[in-house]
Protein backbone atom coordinates (compact mmCIF):
# COMPACT_ATOMS: atom_id res chain seq x y z
CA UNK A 1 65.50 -29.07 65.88
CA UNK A 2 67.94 -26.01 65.25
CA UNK A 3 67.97 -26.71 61.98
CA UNK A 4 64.82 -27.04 61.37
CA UNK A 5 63.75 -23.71 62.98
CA UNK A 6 66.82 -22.03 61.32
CA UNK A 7 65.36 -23.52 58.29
CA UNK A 8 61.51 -22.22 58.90
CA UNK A 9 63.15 -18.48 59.83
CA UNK A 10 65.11 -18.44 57.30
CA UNK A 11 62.14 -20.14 55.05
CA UNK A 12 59.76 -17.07 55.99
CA UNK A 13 62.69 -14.15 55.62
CA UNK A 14 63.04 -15.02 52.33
CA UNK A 15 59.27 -15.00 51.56
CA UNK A 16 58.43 -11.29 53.55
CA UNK A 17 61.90 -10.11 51.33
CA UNK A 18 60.47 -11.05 48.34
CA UNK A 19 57.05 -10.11 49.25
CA UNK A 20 57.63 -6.78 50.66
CA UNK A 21 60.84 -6.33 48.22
CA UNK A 22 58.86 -7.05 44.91
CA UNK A 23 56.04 -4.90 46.07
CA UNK A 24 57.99 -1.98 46.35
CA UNK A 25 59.99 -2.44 43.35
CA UNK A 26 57.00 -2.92 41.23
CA UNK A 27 54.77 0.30 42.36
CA UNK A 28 58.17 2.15 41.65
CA UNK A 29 58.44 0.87 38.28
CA UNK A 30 54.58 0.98 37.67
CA UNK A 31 53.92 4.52 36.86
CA UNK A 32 50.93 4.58 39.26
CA UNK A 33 49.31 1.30 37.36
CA UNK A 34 47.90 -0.29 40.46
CA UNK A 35 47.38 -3.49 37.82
CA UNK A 36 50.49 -3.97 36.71
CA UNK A 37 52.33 -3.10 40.57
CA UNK A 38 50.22 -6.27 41.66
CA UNK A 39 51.20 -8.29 38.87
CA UNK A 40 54.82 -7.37 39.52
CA UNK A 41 54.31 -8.48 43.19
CA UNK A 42 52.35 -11.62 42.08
CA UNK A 43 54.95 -13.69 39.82
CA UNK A 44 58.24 -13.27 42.52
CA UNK A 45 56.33 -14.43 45.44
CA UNK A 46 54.54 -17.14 43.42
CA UNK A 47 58.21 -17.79 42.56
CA UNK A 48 60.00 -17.60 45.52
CA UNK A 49 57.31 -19.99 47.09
CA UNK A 50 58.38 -22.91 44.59
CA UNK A 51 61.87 -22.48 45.24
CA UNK A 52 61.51 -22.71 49.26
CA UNK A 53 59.42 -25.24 49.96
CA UNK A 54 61.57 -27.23 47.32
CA UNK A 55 64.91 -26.36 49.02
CA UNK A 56 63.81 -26.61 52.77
CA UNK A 57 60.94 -28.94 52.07
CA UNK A 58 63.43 -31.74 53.00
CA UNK A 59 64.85 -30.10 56.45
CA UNK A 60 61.53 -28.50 58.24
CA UNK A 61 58.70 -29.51 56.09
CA UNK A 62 58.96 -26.28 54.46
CA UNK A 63 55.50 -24.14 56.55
CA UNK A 64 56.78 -20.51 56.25
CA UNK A 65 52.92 -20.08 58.39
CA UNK A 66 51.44 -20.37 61.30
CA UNK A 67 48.10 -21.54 59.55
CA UNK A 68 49.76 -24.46 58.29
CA UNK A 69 52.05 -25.39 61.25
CA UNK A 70 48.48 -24.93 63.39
CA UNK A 71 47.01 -27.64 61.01
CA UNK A 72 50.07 -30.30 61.14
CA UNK A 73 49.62 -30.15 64.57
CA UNK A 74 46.13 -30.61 64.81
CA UNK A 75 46.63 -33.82 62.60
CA UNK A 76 49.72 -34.73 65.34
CA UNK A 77 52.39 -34.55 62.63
CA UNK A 78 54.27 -31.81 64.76
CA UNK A 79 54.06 -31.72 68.60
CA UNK A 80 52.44 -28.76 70.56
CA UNK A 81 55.71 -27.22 71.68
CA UNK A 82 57.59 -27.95 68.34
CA UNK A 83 54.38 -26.09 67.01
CA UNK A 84 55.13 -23.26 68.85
CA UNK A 85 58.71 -23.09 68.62
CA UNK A 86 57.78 -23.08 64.57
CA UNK A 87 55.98 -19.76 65.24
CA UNK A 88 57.78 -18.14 66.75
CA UNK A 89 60.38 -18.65 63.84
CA UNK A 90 58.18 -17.78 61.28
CA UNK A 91 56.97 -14.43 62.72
CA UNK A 92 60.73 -13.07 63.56
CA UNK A 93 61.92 -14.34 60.68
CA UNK A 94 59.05 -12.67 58.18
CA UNK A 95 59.53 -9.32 60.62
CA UNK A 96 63.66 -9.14 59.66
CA UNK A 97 62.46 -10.07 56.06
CA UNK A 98 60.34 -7.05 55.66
CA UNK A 99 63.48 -5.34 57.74
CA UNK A 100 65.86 -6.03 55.29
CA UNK A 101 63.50 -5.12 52.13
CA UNK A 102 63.20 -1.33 54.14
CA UNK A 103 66.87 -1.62 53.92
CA UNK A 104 67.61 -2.41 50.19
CA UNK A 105 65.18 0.33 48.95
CA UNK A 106 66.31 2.89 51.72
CA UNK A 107 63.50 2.83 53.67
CA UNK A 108 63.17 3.36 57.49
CA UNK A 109 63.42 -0.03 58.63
CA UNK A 110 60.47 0.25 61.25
CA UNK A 111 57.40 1.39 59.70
CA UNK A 112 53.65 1.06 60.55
CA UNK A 113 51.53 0.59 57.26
CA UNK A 114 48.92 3.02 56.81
CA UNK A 115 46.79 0.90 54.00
CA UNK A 116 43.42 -0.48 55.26
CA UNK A 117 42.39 -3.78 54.58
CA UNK A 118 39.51 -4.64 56.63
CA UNK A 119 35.75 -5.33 56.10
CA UNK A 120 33.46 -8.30 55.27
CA UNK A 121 34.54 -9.01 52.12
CA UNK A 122 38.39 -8.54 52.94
CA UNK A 123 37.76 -11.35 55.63
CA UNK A 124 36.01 -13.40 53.19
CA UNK A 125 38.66 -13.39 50.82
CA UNK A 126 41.14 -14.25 53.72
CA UNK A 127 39.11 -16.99 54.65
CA UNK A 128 38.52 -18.37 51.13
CA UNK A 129 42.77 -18.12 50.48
CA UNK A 130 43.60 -19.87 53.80
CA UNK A 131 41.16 -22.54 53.24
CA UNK A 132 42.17 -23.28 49.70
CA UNK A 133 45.90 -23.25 50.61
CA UNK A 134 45.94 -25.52 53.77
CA UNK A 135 43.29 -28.17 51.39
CA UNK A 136 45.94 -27.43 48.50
CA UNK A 137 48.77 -28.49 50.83
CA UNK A 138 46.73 -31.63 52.38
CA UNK A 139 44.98 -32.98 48.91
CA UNK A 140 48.84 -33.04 47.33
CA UNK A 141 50.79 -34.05 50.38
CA UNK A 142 47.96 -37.29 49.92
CA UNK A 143 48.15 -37.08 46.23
CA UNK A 144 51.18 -36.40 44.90
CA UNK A 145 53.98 -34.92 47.55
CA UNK A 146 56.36 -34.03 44.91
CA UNK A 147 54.18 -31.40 43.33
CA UNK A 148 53.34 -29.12 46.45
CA UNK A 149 55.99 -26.93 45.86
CA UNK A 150 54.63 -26.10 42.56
CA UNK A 151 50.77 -26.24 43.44
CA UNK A 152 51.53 -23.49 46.43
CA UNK A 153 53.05 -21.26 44.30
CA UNK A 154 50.66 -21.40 41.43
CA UNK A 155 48.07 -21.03 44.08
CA UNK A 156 48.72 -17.95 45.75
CA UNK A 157 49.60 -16.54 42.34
CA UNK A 158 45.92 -17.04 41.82
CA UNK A 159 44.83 -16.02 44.77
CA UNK A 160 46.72 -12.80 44.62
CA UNK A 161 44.07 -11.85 41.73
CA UNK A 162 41.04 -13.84 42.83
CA UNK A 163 40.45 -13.08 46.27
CA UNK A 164 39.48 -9.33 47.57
CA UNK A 165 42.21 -9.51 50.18
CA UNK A 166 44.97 -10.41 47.43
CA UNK A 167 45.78 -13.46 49.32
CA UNK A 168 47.85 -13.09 52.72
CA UNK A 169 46.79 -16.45 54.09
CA UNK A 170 49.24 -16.42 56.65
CA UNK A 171 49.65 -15.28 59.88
CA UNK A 172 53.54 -14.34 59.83
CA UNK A 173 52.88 -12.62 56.62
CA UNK A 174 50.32 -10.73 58.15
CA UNK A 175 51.68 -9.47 61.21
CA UNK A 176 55.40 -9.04 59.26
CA UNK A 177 53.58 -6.43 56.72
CA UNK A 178 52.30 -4.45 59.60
CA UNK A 179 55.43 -3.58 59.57
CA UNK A 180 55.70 -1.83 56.28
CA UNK A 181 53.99 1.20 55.20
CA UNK A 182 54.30 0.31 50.89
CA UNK A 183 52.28 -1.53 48.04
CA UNK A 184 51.89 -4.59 50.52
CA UNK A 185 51.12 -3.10 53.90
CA UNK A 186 48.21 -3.98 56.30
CA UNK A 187 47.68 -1.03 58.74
CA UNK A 188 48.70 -2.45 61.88
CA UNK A 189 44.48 -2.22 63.11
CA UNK A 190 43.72 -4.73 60.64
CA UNK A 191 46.46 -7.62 61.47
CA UNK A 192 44.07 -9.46 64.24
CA UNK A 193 41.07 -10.00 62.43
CA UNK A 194 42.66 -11.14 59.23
CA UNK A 195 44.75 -13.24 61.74
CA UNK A 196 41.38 -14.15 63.11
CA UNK A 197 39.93 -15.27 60.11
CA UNK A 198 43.47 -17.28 58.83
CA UNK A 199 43.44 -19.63 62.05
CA UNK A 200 39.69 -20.31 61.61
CA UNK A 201 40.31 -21.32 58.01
CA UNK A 202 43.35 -23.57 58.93
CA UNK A 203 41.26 -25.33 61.77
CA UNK A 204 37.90 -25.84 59.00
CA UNK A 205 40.40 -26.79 56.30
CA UNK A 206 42.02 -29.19 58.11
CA UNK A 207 38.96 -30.96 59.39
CA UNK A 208 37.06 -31.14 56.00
CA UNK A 209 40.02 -32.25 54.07
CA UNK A 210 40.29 -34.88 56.76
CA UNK A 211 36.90 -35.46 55.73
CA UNK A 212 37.36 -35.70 52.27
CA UNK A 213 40.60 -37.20 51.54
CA UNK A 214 39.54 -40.40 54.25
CA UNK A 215 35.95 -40.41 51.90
CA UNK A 216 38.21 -41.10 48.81
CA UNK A 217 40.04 -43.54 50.27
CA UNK A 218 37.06 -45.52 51.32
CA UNK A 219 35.20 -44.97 48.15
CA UNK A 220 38.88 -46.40 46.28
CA UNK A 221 38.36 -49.27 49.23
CA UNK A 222 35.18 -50.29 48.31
CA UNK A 223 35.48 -50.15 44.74
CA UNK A 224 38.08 -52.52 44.80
């Protein structure tokens, strides 16, 4: 069990680094194009995704979010205290991770973000990214396990650009980039309801796909 929540801290670290680390380098190198600064944020967290859940995939099943550790344990693949234990992880670890990103760049290390994200279609766009990332998770754990490293990280590389919120869908990332007053700060007033709006995803994600992946089956069933 050590392991495994060295492996989830150390999982979610590495993602706020990059996130938080990438976002700053790229608005520094952007010349004020807001376009391009997202786009330089986009492809290293896409990235860095692919690599984790590859590498500690094996050790702690590789969540990096509270979301998705709330819907393992709602299908009783991870026990309620293990569950929690997870969490707890994840949000320390993606706090130090935004930490340590301050501290290569020269930052104060404790910041609070002063960029709003908040409103309807903010929320919206938080729900749509959870939603899609716990059924992407779900549909290729049933389809094809080998591939969910890759079909994360192309999917929050789309969701960075597709959804209004640019795609936190996660609750450690959330709270973690409260922490950080650059390009991918949430003003520390914000953090609940997206938070909110993540869990409520995770639990209607993981009931539909339960839904629809035990529909296919039948259907394959029948058919045969």
């Amino acid at each position: 069990m050590i392991r495994r929540l060295m492996a989830e801290w150390l999982g979610t670290f590495s993602l706020l680094a990059t996130v938080v680390g990438s976002g700053i380098m790229a608005e520094n190198l952007a010349g004020g194009n807001v376009a391009i600064a997202l786009l330089g944020n986009t492809i290293p967290t896409g990235a860095i995704l692919v690599v984790l859940i590859t590498v500690f995939g094996p050790i702690s099943g590789a969540h990096f979010n509270p979301a998705v550790t709330l819907s393992f344990a709602l299908r009783r693949e991870i026990s309620p205290g293990d569950a929690s234990l997870y969490v707890l992880a994840q949000i320390i670890g993606g706090i130090i991770g935004v930490f340590a990103a301050h501290f290569m760049f020269d930052l104060n290390l404790l910041e609070a973000s002063t960029t709003m994200r908040s409103g309807p279609g903010q929320w919206m766009g938080e729900f749509i990214a959870t939603f899609g990332l716990v059924g992407t998770i779900l549909a290729c754990l049933k389809a094809r396990p080998d591939a969910v490293p890759m079909a994360v990280g192309l999917y929050i590389t789309a969701a960075y650009w597709f959804t209004s919120s640019t795609s936190f869908a996660n609750p450690a990332v959330t709270i973690a980039r409260g922490f950080s007053d650059t390009f991918a700060g949430i003003h520390p007033s914000n953090v609940a309801a997206f938070v909110a709006v993540q869990l409520v995803a995770a639990v209607l994600a993981t009931g539909f796909f339960k839904w629809l992946l035990a529909d296919e089956a039948a259907s394959e069933s029948g058919a045969a």
